[in-house]
N, C-alpha and C. Protein backbone atom coordinates (compact mmCIF):
# COMPACT_ATOMS: atom_id res chain seq x y z
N UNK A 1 12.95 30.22 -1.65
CA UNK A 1 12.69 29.43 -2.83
C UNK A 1 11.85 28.21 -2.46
N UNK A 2 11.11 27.97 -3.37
CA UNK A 2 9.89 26.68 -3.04
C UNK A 2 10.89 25.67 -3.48
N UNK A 3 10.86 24.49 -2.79
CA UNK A 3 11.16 23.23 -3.06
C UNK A 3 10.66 22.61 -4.39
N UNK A 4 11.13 21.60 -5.38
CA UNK A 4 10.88 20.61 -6.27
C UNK A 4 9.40 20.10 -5.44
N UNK A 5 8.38 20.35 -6.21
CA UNK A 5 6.76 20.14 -5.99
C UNK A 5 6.87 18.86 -5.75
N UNK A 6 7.66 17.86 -6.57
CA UNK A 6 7.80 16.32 -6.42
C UNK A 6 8.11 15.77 -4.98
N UNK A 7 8.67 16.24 -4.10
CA UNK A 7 8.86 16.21 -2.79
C UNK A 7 7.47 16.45 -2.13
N UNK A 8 6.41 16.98 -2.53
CA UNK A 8 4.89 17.03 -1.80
C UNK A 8 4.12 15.54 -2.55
N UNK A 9 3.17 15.00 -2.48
CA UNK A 9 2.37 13.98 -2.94
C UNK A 9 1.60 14.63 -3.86
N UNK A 10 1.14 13.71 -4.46
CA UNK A 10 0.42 13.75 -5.98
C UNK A 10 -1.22 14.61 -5.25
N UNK A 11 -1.75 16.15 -5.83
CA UNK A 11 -2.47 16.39 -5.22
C UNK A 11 -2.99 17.63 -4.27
N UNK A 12 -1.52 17.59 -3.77
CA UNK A 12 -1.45 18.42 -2.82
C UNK A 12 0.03 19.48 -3.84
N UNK A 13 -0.19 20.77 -2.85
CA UNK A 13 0.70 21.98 -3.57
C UNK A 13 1.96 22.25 -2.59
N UNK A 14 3.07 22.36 -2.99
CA UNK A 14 4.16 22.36 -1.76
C UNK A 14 4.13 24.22 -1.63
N UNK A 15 4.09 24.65 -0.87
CA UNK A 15 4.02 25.76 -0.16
C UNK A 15 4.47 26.18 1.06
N UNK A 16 4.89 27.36 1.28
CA UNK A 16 5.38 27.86 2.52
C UNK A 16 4.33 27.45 3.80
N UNK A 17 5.22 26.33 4.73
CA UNK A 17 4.00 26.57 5.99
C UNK A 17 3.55 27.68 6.84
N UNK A 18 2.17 27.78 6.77
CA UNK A 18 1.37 28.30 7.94
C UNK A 18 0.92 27.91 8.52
N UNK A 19 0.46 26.35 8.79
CA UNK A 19 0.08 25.57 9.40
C UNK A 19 0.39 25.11 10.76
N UNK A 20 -0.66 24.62 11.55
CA UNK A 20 0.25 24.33 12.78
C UNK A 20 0.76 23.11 12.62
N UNK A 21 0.99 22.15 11.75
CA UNK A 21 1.82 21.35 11.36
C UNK A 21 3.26 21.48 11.55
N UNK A 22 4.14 20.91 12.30
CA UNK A 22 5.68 20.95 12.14
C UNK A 22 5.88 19.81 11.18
N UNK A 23 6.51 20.62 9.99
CA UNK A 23 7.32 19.56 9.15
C UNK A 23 9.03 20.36 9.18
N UNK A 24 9.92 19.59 8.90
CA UNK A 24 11.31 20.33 8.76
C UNK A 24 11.35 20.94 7.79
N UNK A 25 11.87 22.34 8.19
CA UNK A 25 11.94 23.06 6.72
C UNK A 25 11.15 23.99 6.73
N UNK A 26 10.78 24.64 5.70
CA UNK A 26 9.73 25.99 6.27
C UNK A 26 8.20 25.81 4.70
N UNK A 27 8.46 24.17 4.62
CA UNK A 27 7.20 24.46 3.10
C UNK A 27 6.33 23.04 4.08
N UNK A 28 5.18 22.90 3.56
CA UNK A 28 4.28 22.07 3.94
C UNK A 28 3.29 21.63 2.31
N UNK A 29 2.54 20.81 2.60
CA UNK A 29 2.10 19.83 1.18
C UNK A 29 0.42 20.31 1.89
N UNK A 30 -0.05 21.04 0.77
CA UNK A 30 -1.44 21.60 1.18
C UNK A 30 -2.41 20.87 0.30
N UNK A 31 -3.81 19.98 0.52
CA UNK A 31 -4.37 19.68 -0.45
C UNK A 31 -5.18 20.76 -0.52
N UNK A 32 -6.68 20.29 -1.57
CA UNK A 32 -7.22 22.00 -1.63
C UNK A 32 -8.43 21.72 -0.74
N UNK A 33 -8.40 20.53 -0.06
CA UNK A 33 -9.39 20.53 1.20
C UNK A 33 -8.78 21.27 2.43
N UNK A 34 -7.57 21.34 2.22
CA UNK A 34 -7.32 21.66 3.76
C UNK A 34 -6.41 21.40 4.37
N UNK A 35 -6.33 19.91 4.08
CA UNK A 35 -5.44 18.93 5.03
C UNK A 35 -3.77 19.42 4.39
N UNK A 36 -3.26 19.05 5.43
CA UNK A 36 -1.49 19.22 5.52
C UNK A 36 -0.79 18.54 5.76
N UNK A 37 0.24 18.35 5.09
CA UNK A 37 1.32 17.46 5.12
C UNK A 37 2.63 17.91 4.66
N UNK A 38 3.43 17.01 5.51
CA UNK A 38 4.87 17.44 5.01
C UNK A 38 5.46 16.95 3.82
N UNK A 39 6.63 18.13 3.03
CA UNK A 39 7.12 17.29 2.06
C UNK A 39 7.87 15.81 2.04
N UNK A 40 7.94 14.65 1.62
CA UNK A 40 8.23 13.76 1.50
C UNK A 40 7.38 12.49 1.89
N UNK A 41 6.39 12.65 2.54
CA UNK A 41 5.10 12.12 3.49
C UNK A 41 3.99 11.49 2.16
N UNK A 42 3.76 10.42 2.16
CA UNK A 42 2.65 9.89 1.17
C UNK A 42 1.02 9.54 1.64
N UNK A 43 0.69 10.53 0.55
CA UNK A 43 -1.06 10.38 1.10
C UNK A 43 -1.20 9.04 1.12
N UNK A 44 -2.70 8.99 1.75
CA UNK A 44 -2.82 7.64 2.43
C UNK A 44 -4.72 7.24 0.82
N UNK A 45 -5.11 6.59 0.89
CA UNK A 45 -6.62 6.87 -0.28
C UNK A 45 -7.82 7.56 0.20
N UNK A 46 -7.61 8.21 1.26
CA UNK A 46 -8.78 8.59 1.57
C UNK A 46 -8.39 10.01 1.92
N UNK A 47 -7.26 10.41 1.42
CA UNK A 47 -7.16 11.92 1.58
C UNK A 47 -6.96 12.73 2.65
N UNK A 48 -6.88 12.31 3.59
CA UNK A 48 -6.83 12.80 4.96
C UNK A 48 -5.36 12.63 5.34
N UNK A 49 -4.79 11.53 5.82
CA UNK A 49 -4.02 10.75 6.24
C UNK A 49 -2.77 10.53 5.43
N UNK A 50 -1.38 10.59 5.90
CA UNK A 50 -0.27 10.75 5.37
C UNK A 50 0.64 9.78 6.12
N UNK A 51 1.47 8.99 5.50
CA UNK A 51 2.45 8.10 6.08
C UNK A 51 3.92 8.63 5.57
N UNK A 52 4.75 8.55 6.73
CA UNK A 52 6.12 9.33 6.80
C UNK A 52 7.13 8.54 5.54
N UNK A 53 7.53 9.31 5.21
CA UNK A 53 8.50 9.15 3.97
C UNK A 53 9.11 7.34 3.87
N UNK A 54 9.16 6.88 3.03
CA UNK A 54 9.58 5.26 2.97
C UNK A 54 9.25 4.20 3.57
N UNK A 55 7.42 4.99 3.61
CA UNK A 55 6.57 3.91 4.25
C UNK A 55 5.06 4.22 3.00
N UNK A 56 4.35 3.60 3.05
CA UNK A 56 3.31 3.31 2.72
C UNK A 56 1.74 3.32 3.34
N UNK A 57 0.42 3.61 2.84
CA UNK A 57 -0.60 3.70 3.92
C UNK A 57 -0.72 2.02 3.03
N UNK A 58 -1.40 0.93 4.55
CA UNK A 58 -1.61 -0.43 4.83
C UNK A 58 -2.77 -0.91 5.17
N UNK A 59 -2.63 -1.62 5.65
CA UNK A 59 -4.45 -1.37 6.54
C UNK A 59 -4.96 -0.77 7.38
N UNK A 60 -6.27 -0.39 7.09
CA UNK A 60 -7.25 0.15 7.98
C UNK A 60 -7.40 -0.27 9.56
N UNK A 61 -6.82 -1.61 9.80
CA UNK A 61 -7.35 -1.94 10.90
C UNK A 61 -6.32 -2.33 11.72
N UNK A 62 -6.18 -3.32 12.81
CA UNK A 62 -5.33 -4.05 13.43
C UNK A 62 -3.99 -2.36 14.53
N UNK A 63 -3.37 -3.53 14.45
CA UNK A 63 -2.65 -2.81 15.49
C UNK A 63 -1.30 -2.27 15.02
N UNK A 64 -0.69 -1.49 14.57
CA UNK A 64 0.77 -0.99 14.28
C UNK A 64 1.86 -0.70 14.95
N UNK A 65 2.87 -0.70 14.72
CA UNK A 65 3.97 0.32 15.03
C UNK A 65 4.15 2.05 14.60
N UNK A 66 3.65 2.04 13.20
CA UNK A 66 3.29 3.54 13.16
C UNK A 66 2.09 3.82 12.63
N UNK A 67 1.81 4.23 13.11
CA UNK A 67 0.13 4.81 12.50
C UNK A 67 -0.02 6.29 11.39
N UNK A 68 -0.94 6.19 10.41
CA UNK A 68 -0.62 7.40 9.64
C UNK A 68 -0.74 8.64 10.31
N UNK A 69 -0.73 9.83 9.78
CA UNK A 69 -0.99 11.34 10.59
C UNK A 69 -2.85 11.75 11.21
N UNK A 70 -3.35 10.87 11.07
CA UNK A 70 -5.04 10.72 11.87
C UNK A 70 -5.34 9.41 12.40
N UNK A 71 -3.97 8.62 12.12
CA UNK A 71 -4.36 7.46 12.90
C UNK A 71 -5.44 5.91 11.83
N UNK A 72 -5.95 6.11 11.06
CA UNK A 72 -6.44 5.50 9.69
C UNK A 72 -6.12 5.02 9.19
N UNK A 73 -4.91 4.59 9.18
CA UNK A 73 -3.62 3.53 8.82
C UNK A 73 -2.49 3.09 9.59
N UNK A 74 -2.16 2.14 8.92
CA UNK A 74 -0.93 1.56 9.53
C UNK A 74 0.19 2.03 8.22
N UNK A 75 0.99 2.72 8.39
CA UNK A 75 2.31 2.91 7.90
C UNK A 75 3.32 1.73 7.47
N UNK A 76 3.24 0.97 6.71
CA UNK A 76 4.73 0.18 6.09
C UNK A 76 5.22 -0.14 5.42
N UNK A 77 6.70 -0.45 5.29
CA UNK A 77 7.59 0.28 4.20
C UNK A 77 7.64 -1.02 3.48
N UNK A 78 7.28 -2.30 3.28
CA UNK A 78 6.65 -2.75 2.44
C UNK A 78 4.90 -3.41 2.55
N UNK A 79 4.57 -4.19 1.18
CA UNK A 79 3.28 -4.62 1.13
C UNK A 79 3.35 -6.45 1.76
N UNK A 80 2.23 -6.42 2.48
CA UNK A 80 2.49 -8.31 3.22
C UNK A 80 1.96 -8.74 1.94
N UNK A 81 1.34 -10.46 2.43
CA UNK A 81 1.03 -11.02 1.71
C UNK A 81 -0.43 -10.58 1.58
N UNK A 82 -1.26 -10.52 0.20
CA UNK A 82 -2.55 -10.23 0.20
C UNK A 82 -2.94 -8.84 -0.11
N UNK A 83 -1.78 -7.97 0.15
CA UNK A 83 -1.48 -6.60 0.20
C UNK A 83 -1.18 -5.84 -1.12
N UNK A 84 -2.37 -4.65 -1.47
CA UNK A 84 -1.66 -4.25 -2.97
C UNK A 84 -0.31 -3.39 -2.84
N UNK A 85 0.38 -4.21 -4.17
CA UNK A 85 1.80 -3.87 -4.16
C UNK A 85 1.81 -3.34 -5.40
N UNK A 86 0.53 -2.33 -5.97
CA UNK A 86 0.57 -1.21 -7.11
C UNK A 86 1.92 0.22 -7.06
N UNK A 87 1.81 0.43 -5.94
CA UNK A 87 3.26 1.37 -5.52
C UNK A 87 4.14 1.19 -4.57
N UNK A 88 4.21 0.25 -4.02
CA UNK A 88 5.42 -0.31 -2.98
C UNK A 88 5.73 -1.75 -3.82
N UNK A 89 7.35 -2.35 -3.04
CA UNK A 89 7.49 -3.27 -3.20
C UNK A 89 6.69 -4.47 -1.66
N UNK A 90 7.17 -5.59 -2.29
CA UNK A 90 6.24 -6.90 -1.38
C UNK A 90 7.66 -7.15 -0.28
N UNK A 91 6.74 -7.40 0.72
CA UNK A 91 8.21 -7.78 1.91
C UNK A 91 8.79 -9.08 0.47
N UNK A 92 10.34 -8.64 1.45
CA UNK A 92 11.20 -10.31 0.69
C UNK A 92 10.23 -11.70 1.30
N UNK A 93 10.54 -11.79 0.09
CA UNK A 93 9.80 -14.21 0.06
C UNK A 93 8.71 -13.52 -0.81
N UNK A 94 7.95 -12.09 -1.19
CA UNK A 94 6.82 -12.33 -1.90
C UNK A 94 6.85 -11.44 -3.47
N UNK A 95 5.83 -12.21 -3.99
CA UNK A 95 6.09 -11.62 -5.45
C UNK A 95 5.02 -10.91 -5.84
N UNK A 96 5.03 -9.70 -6.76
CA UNK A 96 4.12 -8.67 -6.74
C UNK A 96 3.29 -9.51 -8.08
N UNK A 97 1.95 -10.06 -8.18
CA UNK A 97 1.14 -10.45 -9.10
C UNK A 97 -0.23 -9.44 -9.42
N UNK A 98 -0.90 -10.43 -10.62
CA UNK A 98 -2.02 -9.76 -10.78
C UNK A 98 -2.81 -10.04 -9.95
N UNK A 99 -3.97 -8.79 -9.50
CA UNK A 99 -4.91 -9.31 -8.55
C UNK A 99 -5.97 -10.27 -8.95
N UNK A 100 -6.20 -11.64 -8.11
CA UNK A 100 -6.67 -12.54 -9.12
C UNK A 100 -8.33 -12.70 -8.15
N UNK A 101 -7.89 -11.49 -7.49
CA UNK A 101 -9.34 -12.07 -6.31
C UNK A 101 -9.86 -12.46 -5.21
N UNK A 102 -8.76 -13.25 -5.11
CA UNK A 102 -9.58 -14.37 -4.45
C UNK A 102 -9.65 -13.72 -2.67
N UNK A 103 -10.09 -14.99 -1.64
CA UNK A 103 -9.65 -14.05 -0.70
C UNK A 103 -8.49 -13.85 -0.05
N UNK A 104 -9.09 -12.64 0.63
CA UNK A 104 -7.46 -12.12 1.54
C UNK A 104 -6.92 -11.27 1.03
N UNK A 105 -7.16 -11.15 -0.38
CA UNK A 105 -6.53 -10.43 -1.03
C UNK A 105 -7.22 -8.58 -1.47
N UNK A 106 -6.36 -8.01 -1.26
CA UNK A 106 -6.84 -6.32 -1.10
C UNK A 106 -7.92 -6.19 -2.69
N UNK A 107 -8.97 -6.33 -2.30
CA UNK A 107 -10.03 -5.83 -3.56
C UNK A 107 -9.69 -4.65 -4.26
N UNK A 108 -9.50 -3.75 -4.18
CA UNK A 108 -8.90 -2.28 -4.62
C UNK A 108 -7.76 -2.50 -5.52
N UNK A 109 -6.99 -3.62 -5.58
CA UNK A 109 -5.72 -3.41 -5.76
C UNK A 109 -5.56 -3.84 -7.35
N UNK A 110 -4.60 -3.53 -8.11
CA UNK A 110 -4.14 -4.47 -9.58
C UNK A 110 -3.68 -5.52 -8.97
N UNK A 111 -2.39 -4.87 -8.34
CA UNK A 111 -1.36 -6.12 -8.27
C UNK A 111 -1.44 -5.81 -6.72
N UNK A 112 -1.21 -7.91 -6.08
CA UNK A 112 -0.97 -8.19 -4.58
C UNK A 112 -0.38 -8.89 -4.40
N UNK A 113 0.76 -9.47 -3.46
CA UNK A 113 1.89 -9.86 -3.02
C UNK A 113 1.32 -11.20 -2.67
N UNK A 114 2.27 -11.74 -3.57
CA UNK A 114 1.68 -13.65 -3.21
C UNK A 114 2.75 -14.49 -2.84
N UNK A 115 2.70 -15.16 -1.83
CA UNK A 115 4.15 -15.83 -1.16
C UNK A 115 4.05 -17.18 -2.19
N UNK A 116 5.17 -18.17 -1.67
CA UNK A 116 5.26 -19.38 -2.52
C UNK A 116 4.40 -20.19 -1.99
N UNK A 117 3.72 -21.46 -3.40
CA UNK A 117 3.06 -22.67 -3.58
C UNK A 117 3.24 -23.31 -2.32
N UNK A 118 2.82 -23.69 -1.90
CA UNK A 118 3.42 -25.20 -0.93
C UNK A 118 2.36 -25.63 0.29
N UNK A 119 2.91 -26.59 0.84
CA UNK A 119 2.07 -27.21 1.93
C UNK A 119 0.84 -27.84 1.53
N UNK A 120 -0.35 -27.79 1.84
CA UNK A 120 -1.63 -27.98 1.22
C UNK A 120 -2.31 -27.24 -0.24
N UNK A 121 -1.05 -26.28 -0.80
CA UNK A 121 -1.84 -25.74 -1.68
C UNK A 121 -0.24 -25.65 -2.73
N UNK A 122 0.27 -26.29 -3.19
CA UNK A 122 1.70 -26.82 -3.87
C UNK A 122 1.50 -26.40 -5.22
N UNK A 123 0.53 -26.74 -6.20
CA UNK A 123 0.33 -25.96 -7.67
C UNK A 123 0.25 -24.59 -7.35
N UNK A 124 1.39 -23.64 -8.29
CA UNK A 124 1.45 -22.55 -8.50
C UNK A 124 0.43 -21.83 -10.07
N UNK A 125 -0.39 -21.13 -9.91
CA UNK A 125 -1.13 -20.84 -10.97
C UNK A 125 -1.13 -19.32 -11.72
N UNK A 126 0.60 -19.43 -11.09
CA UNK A 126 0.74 -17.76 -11.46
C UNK A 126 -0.06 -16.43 -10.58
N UNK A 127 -1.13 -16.40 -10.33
CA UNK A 127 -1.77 -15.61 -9.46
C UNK A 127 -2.54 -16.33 -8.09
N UNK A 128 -2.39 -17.86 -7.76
CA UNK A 128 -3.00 -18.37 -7.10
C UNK A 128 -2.22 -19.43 -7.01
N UNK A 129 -2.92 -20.28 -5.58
CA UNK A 129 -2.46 -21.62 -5.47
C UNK A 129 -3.27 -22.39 -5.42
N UNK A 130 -3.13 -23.75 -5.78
CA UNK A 130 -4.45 -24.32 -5.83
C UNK A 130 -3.77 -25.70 -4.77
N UNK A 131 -4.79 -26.06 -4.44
CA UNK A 131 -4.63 -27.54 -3.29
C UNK A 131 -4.17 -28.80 -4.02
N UNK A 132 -3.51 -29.97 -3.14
CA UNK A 132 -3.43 -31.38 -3.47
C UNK A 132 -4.51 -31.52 -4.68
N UNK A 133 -5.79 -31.61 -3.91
CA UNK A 133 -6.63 -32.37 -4.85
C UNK A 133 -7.27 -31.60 -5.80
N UNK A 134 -6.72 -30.37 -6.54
CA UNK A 134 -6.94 -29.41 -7.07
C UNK A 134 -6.11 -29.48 -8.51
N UNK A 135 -5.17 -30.17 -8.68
CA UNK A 135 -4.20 -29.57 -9.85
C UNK A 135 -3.88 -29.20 -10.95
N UNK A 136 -5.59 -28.51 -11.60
CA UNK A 136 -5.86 -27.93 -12.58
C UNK A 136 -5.73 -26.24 -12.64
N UNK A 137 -5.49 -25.19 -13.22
CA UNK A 137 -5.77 -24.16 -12.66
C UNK A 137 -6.50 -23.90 -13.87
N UNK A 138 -7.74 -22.93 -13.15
CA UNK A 138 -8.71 -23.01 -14.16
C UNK A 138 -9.07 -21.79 -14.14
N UNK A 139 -8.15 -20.54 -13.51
CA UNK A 139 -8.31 -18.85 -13.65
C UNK A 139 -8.98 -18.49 -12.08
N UNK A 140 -8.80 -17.13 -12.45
CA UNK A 140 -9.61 -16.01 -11.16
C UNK A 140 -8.66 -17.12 -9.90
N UNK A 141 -9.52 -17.74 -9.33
CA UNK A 141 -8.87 -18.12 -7.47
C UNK A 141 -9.52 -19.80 -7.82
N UNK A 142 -10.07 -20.28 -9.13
CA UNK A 142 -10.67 -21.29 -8.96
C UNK A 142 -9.25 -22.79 -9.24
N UNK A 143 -9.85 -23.92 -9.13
CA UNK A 143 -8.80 -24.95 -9.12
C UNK A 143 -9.51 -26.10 -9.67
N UNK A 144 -9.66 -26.69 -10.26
CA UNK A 144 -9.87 -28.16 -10.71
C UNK A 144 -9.17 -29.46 -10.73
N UNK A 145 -9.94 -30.41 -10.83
CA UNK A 145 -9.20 -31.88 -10.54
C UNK A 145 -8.77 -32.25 -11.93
């Protein structure tokens, strides 16, 4: 019997493996390019690449603890700060907002994980912070006096 399709990613077809892929179990997540993955495993945006169940694909770059299934990501089970948090939640201390832009923040994304106001940048503007000598908020990432 085939598994609940919902257990493969959005995309891909859950099917009996033939693959030289080991996933547990005897079905594998086929897209119609090719690529393989196991059930419970979440594609990564570029179609290739899959991150293990209750993790997330992260950034492209830098250095990880787990890397996706080609290596093209970093795997984690939540979004940092700056990070779109459209289908994961934001590590704790951050709150999932609209993407307002500015930098640092994942271009691709709706919504990105914004920590709290404070220090040099203390006005909260709902999607941004703005500085001391700033304490107007005037939209997008901008700030006024």
């Amino acid at each position: 019997m085939i598994p609940d399709s919902s257990q493969c990613a959005a995309g891909t077809r859950c099917l009996l493996n033939h693959s030289a892929k080991s996933c547990s179990g005897r079905f594998a997540c086929y897209l119609p390019s090719g690529v393989v993955g196991c059930p419970g495993e979440n594609l990564c945006p570029n179609s290739i690449d899959f991150c293990p169940s209750g993790t997330f694909c992260g950034s492209t770059s830098g250095i990880c603890p787990v890397g996706s299934s080609s290596g093209n990501y970093c795997c984690k089970s939540s979004a940092q700060l700056g990070e779109s948090c459209d289908e994961v939640p934001c590590a704790a201390g951050l709150s999932c907002v609209a993407n307002a832009g500015c930098p640092g923040q994942d271009p691709s994304a709706a919504m990105v994980c914004k920590g709290a106001c404070g220090g040099g940048y203390p006005n909260d503007c709902g999607n941004y912070c703005c500085g001391v000598g700033y304490p107007v908020c005037l939209g997008g990432c901008y700030c006024g006096q």
